[in-house]
C-alpha atoms as a PDB file:
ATOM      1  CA  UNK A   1      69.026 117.477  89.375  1.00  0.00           C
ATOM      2  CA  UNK A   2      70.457 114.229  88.126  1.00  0.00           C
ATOM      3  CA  UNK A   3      73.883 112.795  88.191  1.00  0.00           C
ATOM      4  CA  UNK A   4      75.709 112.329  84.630  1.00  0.00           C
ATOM      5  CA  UNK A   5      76.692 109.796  83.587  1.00  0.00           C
ATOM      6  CA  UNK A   6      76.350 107.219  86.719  1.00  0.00           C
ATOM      7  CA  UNK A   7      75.797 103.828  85.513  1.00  0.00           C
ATOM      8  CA  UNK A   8      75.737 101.213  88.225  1.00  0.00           C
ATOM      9  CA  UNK A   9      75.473 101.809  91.993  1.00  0.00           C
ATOM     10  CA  UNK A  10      77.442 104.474  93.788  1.00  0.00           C
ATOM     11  CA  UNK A  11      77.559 104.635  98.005  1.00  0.00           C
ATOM     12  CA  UNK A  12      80.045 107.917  98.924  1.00  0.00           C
ATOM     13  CA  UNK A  13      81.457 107.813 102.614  1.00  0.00           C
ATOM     14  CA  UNK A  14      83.025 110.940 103.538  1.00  0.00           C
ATOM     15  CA  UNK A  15      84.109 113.278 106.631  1.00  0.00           C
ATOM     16  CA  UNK A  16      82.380 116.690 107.893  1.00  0.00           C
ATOM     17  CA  UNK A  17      85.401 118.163 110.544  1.00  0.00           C
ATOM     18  CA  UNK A  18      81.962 120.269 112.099  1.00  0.00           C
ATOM     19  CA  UNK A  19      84.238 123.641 111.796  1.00  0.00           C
ATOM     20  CA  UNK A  20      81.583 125.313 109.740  1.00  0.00           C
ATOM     21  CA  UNK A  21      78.630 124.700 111.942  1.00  0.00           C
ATOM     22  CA  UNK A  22      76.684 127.448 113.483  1.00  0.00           C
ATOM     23  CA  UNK A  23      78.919 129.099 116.748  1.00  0.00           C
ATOM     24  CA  UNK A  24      77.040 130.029 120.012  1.00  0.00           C
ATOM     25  CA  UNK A  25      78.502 132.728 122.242  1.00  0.00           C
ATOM     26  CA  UNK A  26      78.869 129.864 125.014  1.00  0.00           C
ATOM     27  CA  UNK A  27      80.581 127.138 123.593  1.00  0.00           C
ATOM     28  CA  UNK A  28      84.183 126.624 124.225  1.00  0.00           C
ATOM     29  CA  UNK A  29      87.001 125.368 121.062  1.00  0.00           C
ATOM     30  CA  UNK A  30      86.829 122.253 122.747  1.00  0.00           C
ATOM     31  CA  UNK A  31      83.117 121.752 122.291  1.00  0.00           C
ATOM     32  CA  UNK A  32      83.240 123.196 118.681  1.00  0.00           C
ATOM     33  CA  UNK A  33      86.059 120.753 117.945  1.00  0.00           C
ATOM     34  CA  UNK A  34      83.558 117.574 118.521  1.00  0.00           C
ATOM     35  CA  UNK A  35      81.103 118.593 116.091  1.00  0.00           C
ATOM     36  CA  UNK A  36      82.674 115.911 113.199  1.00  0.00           C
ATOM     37  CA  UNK A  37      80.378 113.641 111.407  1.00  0.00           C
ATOM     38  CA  UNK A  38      80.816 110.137 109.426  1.00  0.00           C
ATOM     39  CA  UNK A  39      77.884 110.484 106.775  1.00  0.00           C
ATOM     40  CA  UNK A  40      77.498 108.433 104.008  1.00  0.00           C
ATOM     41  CA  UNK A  41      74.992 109.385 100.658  1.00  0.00           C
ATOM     42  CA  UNK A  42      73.727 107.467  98.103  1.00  0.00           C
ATOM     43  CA  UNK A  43      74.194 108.313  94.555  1.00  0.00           C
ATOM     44  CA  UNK A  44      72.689 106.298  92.103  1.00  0.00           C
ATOM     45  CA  UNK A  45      69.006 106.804  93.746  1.00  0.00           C
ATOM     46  CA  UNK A  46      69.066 109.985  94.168  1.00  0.00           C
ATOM     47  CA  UNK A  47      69.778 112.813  91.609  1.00  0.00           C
ATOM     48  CA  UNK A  48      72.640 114.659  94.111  1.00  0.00           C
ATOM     49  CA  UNK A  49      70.990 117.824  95.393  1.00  0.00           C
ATOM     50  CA  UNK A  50      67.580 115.962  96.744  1.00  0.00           C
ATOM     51  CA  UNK A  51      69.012 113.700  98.778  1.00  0.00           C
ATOM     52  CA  UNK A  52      70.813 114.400 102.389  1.00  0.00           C
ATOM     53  CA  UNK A  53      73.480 112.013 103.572  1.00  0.00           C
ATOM     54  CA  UNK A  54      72.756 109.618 106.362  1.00  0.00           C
ATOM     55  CA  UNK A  55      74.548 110.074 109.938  1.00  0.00           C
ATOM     56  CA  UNK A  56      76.525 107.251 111.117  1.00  0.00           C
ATOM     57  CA  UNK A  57      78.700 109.172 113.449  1.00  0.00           C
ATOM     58  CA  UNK A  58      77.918 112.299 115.219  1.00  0.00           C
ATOM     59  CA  UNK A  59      79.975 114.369 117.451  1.00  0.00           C
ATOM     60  CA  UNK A  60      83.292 113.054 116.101  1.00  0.00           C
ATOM     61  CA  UNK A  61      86.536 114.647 117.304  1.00  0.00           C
ATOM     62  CA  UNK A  62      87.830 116.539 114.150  1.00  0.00           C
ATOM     63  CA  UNK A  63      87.415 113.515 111.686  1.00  0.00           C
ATOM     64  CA  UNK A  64      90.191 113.978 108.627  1.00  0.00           C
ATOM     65  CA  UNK A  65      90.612 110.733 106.584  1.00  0.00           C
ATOM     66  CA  UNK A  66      88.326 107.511 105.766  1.00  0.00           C
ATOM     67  CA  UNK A  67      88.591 104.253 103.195  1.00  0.00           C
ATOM     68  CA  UNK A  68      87.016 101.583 103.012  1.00  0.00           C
ATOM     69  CA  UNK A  69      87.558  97.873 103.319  1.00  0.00           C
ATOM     70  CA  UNK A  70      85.884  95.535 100.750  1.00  0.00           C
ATOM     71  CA  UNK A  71      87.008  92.056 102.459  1.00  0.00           C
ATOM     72  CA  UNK A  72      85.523  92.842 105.714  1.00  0.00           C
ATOM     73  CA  UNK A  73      82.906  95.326 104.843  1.00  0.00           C
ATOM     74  CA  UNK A  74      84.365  98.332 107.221  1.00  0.00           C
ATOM     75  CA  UNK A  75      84.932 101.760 107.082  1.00  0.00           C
ATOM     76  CA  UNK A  76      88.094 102.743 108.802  1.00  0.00           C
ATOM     77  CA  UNK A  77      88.554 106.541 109.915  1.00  0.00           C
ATOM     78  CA  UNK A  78      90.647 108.789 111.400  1.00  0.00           C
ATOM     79  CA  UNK A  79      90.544 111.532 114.074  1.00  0.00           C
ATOM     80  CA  UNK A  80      93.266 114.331 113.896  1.00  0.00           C
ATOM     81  CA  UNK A  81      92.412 115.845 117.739  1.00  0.00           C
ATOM     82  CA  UNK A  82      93.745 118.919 118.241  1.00  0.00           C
ATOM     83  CA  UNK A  83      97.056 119.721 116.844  1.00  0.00           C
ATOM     84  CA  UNK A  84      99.152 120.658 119.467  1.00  0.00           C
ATOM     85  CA  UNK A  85      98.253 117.570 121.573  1.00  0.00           C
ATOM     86  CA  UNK A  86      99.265 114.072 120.841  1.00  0.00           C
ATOM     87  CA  UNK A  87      96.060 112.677 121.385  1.00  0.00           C
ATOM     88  CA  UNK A  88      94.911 111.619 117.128  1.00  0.00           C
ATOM     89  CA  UNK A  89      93.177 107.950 116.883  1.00  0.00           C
ATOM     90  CA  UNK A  90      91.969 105.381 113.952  1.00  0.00           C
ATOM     91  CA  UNK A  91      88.640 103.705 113.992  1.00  0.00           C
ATOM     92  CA  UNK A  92      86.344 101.598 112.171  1.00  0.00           C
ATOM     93  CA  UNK A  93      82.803 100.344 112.039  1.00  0.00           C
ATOM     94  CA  UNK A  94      79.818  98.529 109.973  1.00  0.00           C
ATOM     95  CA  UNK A  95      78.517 100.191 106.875  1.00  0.00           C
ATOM     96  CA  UNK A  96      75.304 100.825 109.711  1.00  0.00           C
ATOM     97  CA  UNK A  97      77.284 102.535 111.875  1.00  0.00           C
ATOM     98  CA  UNK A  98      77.282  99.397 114.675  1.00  0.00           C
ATOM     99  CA  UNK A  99      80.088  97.781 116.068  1.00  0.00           C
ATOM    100  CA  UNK A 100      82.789 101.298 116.399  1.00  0.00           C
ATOM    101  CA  UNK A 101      86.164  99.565 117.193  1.00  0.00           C
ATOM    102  CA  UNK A 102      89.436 101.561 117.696  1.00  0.00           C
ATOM    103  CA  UNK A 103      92.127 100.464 116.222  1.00  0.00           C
ATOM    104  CA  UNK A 104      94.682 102.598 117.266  1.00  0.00           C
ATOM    105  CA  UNK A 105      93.619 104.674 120.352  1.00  0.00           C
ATOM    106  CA  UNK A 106      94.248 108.661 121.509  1.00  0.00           C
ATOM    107  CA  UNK A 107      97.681 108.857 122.099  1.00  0.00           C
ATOM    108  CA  UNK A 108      99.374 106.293 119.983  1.00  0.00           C
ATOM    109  CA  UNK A 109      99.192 108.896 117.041  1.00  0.00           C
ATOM    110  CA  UNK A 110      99.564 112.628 117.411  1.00  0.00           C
ATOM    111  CA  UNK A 111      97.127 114.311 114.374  1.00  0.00           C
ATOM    112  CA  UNK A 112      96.102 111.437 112.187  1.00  0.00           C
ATOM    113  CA  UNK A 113      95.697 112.111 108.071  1.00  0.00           C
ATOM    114  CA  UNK A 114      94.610 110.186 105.420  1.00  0.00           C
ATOM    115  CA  UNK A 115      94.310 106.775 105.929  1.00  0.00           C
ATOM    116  CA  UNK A 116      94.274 103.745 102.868  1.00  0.00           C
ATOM    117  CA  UNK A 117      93.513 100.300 102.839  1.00  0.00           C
ATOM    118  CA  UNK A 118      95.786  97.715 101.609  1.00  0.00           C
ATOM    119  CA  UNK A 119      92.969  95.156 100.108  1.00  0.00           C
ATOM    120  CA  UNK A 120      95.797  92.757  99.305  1.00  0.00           C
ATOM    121  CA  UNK A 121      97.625  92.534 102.310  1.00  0.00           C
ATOM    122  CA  UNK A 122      95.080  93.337 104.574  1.00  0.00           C
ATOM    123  CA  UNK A 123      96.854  96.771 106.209  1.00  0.00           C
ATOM    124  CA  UNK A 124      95.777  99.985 107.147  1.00  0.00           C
ATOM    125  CA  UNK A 125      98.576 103.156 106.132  1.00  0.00           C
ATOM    126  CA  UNK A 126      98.172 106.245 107.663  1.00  0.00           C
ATOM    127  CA  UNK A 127      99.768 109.786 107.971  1.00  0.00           C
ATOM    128  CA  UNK A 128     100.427 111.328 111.386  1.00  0.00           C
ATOM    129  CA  UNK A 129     101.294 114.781 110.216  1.00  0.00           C
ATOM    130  CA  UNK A 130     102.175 116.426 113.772  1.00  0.00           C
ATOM    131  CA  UNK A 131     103.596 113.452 114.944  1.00  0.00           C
ATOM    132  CA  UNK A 132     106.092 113.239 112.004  1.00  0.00           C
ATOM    133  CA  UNK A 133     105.466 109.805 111.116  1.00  0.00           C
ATOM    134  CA  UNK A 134     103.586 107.196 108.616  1.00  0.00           C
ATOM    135  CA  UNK A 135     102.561 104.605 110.536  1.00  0.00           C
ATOM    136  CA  UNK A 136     101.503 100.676 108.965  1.00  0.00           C
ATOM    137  CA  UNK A 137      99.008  98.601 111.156  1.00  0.00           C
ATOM    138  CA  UNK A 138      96.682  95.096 110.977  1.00  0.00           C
ATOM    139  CA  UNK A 139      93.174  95.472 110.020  1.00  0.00           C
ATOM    140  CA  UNK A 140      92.205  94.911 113.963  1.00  0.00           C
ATOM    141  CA  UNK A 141      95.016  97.608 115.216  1.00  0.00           C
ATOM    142  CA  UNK A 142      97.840  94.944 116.045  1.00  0.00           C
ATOM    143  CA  UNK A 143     101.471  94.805 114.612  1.00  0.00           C
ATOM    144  CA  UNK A 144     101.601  98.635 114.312  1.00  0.00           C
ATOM    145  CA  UNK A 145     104.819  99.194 112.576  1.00  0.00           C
ATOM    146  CA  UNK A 146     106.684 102.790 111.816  1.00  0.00           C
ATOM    147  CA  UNK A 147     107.275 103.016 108.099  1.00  0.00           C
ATOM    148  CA  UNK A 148     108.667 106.875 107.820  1.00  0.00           C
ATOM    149  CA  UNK A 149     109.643 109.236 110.418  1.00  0.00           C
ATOM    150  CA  UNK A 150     110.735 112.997 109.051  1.00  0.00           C
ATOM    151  CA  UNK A 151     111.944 114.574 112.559  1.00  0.00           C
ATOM    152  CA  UNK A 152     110.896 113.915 116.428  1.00  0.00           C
ATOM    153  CA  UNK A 153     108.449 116.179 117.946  1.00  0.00           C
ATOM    154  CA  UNK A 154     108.814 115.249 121.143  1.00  0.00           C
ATOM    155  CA  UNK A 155     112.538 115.777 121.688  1.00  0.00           C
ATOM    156  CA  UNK A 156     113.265 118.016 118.553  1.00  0.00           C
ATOM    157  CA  UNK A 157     110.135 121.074 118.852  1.00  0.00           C
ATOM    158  CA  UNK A 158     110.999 123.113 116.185  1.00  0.00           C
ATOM    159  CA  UNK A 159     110.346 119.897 113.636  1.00  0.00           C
ATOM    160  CA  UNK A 160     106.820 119.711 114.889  1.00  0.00           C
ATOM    161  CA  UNK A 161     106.448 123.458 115.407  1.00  0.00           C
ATOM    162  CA  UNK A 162     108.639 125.649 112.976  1.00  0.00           C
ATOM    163  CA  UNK A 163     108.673 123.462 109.453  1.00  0.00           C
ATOM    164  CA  UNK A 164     105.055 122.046 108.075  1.00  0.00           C
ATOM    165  CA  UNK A 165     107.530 120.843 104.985  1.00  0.00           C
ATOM    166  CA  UNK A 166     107.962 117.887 107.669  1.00  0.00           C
ATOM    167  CA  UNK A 167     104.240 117.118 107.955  1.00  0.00           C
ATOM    168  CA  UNK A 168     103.083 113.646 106.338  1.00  0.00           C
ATOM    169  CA  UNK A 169      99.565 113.909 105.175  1.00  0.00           C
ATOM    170  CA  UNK A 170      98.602 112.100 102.461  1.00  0.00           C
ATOM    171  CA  UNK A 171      99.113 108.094 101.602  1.00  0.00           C
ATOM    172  CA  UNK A 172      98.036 106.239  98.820  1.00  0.00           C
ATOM    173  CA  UNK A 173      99.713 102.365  97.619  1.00  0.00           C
ATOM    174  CA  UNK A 174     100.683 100.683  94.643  1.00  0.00           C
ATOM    175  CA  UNK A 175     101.324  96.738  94.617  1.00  0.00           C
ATOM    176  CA  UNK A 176     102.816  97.113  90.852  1.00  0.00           C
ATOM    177  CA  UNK A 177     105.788  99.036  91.867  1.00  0.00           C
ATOM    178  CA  UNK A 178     105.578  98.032  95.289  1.00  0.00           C
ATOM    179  CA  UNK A 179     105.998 101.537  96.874  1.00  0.00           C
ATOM    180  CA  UNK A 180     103.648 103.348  99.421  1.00  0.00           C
ATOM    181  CA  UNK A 181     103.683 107.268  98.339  1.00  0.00           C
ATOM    182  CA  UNK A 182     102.665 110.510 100.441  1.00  0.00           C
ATOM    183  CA  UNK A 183     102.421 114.175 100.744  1.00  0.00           C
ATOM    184  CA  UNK A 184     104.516 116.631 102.826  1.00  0.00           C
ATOM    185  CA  UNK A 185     101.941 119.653 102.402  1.00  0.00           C
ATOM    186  CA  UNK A 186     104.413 122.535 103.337  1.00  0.00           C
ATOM    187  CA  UNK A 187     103.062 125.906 104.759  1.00  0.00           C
ATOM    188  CA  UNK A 188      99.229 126.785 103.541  1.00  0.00           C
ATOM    189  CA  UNK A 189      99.609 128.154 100.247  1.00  0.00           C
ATOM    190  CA  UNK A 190     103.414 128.085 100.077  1.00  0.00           C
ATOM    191  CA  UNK A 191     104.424 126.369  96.882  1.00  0.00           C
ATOM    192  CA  UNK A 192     106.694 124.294  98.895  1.00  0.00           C
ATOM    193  CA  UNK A 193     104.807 121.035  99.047  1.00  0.00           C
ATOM    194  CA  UNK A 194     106.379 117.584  98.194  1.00  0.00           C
ATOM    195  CA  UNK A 195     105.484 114.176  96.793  1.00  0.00           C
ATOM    196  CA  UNK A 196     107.782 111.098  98.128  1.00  0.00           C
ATOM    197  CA  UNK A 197     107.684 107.358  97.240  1.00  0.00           C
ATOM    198  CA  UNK A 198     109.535 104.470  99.277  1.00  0.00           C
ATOM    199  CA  UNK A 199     109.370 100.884  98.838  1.00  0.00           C
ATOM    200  CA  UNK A 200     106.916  98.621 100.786  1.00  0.00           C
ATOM    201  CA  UNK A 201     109.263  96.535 102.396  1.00  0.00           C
ATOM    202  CA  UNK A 202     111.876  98.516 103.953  1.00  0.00           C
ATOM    203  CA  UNK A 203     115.739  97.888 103.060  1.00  0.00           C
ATOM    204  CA  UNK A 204     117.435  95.396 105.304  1.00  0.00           C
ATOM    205  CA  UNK A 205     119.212  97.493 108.382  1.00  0.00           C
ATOM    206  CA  UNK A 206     117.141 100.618 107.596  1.00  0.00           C
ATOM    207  CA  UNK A 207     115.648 102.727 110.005  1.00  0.00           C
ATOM    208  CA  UNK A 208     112.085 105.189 109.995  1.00  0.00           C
ATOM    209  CA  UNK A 209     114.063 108.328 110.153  1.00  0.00           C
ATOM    210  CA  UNK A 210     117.038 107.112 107.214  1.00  0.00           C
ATOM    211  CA  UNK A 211     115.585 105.426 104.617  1.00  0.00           C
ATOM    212  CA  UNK A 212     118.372 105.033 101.583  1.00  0.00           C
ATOM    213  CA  UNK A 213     114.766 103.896  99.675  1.00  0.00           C
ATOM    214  CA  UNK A 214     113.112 107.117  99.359  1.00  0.00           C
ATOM    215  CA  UNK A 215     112.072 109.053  96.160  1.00  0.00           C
ATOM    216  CA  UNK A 216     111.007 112.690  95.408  1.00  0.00           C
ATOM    217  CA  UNK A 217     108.727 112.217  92.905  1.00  0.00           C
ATOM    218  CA  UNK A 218     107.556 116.375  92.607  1.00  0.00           C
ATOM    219  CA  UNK A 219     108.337 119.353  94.543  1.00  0.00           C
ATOM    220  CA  UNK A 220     107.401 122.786  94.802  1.00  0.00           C
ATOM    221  CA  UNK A 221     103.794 121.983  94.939  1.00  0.00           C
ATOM    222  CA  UNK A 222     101.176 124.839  96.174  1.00  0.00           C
ATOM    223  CA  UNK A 223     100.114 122.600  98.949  1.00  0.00           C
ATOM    224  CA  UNK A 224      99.545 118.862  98.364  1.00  0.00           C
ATOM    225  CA  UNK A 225      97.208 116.402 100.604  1.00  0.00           C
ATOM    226  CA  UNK A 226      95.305 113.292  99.613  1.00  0.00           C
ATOM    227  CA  UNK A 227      96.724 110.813  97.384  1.00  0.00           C
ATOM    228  CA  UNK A 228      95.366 107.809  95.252  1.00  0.00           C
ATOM    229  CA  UNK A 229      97.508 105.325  92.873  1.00  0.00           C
ATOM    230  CA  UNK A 230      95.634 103.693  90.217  1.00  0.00           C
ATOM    231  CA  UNK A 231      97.687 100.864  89.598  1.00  0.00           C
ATOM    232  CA  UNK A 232      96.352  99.615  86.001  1.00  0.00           C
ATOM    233  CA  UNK A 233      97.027 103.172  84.521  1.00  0.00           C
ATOM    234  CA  UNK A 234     100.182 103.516  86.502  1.00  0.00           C
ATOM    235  CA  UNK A 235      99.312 107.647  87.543  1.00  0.00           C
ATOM    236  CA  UNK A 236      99.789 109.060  91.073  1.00  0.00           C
ATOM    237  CA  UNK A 237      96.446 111.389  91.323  1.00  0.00           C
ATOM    238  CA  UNK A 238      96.527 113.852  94.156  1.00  0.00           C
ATOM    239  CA  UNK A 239      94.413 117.562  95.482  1.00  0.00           C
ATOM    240  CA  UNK A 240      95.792 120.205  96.430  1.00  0.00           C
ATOM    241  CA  UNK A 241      95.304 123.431  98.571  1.00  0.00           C
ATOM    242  CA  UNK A 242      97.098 125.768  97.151  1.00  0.00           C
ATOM    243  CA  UNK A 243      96.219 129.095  95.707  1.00  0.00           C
ATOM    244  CA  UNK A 244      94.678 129.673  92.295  1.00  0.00           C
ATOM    245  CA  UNK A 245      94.973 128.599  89.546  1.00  0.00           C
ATOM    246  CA  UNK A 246      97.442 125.526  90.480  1.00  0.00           C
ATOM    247  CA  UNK A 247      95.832 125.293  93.399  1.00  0.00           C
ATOM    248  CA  UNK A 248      92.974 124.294  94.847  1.00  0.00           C
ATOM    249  CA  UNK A 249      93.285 121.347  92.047  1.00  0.00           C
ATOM    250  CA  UNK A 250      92.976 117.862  91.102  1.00  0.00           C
ATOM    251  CA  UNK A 251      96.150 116.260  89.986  1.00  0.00           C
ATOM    252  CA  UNK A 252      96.976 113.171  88.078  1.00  0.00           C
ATOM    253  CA  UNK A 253     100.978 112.757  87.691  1.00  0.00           C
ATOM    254  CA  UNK A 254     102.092 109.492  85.123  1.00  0.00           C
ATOM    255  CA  UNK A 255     104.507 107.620  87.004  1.00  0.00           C
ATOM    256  CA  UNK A 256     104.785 104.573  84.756  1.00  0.00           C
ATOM    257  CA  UNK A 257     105.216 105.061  81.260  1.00  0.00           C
ATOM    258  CA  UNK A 258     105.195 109.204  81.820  1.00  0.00           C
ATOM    259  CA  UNK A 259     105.405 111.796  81.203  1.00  0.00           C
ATOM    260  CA  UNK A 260     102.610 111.908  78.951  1.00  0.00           C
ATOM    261  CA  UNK A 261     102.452 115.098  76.878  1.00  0.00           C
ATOM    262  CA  UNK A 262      99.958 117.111  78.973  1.00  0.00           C
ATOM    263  CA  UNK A 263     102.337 116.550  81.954  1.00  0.00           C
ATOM    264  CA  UNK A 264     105.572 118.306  80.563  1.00  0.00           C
ATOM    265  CA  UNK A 265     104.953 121.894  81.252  1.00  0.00           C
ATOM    266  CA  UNK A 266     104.371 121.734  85.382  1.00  0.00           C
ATOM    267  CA  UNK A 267     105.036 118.120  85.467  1.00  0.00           C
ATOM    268  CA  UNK A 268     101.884 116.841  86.157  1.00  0.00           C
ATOM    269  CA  UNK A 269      98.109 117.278  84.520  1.00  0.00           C
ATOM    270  CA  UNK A 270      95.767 119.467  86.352  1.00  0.00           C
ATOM    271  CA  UNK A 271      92.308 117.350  85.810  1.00  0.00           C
ATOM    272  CA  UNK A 272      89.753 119.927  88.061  1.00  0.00           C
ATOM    273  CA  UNK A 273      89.869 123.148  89.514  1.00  0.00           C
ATOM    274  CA  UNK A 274      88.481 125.748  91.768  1.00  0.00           C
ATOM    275  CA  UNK A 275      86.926 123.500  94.573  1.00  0.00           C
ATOM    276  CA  UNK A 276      86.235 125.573  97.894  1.00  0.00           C
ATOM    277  CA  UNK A 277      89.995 124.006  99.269  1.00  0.00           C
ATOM    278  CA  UNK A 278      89.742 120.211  97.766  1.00  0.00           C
ATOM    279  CA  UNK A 279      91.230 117.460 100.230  1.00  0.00           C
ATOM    280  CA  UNK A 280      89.333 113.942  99.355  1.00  0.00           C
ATOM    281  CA  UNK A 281      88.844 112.114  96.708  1.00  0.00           C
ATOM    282  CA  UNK A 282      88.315 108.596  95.529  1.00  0.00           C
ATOM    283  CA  UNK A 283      88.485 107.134  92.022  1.00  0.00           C
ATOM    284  CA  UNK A 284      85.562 105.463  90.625  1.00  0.00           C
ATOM    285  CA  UNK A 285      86.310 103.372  87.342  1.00  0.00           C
ATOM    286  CA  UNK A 286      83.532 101.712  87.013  1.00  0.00           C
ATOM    287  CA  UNK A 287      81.478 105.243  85.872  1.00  0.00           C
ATOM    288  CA  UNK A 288      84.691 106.454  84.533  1.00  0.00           C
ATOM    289  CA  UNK A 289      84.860 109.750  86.860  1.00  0.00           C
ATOM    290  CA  UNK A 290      86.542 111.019  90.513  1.00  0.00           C
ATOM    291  CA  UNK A 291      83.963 111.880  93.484  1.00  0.00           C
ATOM    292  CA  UNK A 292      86.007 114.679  95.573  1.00  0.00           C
ATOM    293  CA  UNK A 293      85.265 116.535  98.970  1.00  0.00           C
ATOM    294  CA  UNK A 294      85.978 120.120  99.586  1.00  0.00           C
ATOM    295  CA  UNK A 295      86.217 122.156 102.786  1.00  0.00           C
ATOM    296  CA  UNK A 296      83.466 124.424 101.694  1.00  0.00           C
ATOM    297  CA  UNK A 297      80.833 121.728 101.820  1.00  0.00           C
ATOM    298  CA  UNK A 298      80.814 120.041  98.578  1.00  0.00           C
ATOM    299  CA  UNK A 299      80.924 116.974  96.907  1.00  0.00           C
ATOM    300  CA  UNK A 300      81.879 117.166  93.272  1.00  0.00           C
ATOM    301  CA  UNK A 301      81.448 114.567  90.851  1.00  0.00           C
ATOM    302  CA  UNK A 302      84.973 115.277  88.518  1.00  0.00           C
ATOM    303  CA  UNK A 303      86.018 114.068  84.738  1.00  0.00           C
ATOM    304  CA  UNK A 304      89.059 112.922  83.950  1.00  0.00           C
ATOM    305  CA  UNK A 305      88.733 112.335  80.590  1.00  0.00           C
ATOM    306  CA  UNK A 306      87.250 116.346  80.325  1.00  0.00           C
ATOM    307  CA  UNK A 307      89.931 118.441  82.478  1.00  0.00           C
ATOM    308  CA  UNK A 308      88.096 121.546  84.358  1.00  0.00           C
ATOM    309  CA  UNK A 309      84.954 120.106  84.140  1.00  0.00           C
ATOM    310  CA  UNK A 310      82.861 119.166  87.202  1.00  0.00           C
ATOM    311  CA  UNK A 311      79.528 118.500  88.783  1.00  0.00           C
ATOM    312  CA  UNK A 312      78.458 119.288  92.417  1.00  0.00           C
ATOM    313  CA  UNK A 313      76.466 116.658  93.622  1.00  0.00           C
ATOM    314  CA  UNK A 314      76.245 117.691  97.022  1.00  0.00           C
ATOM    315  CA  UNK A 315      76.161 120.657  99.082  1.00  0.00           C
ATOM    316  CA  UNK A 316      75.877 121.277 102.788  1.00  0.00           C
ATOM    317  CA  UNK A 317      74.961 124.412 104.098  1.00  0.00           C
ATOM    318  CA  UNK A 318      76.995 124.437 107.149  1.00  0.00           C
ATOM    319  CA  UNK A 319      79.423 121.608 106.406  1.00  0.00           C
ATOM    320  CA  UNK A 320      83.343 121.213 105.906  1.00  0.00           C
ATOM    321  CA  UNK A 321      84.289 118.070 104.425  1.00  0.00           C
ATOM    322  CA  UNK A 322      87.836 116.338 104.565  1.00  0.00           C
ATOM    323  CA  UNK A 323      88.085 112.880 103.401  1.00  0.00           C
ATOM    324  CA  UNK A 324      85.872 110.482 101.469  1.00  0.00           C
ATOM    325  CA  UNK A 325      85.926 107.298 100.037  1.00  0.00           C
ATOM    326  CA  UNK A 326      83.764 104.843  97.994  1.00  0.00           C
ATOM    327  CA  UNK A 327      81.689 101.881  98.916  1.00  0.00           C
ATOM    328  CA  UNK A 328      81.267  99.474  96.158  1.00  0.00           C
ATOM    329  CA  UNK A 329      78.691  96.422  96.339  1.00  0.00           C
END
């Protein structure tokens, strides 16, 4: 089986948590929970379903979010741990899977998210959903900085506990308006998710936790995760969880110039649907379409100038994917 409409060469990086791999009667959670891989598959050469993805890391400790860096040619990637322990850590490595360096080690983040890479300013974002917080840090790990914090889970339990409507999870960028947006998912399948936007820069005297900068940009969402902000058109894209039919989507949302007329009735456009609980996703402009990742094990190959129409170009057996990116040459 071939790949429409791929013109030029296309590299996929994406996560496999290892939750749906086969169970022995001896293993303990803690065993099952290191069964996450990095993987990476190669489009362009290989008609989807004939190909398997190449291993870079193996026996990863619940893997969640991954971009990639084009000035220094490294995949950055994030670890959630287990979610009741503060023990969620940021990594990256060569496209070869050499040289693993962690940038922000177990127990500097609680459950690490998505993660997105400023290419401008040479940053890393990323969403620590247990640990309340959206965190800002240098390429190598230094000069971590606390951009957002929505309650304290250490001295304040029933924020970390009690009200997932407090859990960052998704972060995406835009230089043009020069805002960093994210997700607060909300309870699985609960219709109470939330988009916010704030600026880059923080206002003078400003602190993590009271931020006069902050927008909601849409609420009442089925259950909202991932982000990406494509700049040039202006549109916030997001998946999302949810239940049928509004969720288990792809999203795009016109933020610049909007709404656009497809956008009015639920206030955003609904571009794919029915994925097996969709979570990453990366645009790809140069072949016009949006590679996404769902927990059921697929890799889907979406069109957003055809809404509800989509290819699956991968498929493992046993897998449950979370993020993905793309790796341009």
């Amino acid at each position: 089986m071939s790949v429409r409409g791929i013109t030029s060469k296309t590299k996929l990086a994406f996560l496999n948590i290892g939750l749906g791999e086969r169970l022995t009667n001896v293993e303990s959670f803690a065993h099952i929970q290191h069964k996450g891989q990095v993987l990476t598959l190669d489009i362009s050469s290989t008609g989807g379903h004939t190909a398997q993805p190449s291993i870079l890391v193996d026996h990863d400790y619940m893997p969640d979010g991954i971009d990639y860096c084009q000035s220094n040619g490294r995949l950055y990637w994030t670890n959630m741990g287990e979610g009741s322990k503060n023990d969620g850590a940021v990594y990256s490595m060569e496209l070869d899977g050499s040289d693993v360096q962690t940038i922000v080690k177990p127990g500097d983040a609680h459950t690490c998210k998505q993660c997105t890479v400023d290419q401008i300013n040479h940053k890393l974002y990323f969403c620590d959903r247990e640990g309340l917080r959206i965190f800002r840090v240098n390429l190598d790990g230094s000069n971590r900085e606390l951009l957002i914090q929505t309650g304290d889970w250490r001295n304040d339990p029933d924020s970390f506990t009690q009200d997932p409507c407090n859990w960052p999870v998704g972060i995406a960028i835009s230089h043009r308006l020069g805002k960093f947006f994210w997700t607060q998912k909300g309870p699985s399948k609960g219709n109470k998710g939330r988009i916010f936007a704030a600026n880059l820069e923080a206002p003078s005297g400003s602190t993590p936790a009271s931020r006069p900068d902050i927008e909601l940009i849409q609420s009442d969402l089925p259950e909202p995760i991932d982000l990406e902000f494509d700049d040039e058109e202006g549109a916030l894209y997001w998946t999302d969880r949810g239940d049928p039919p509004l969720g288990n989507t792809l999203n795009k949302k016109s933020i610049i110039g909007g709404p656009r007329e497809c956008e009015k009735p639920i206030g955003r456009q609904i571009l794919a649907q029915g994925f097996g609980e969709a979570i990453g996703f990366k645009l790809d402009k140069e072949n016009r379409c949006i590679w996404a990742a769902d927990f059921g094990g697929h890799i889907w190959k979406c069109d957003p100038d055809r809404p509800a129409l989509k290819q699956k170009v991968y498929e493992g057996e046993t897998s449950a994917f979370t993020g993905l990116t793309l790796i341009k040459d």
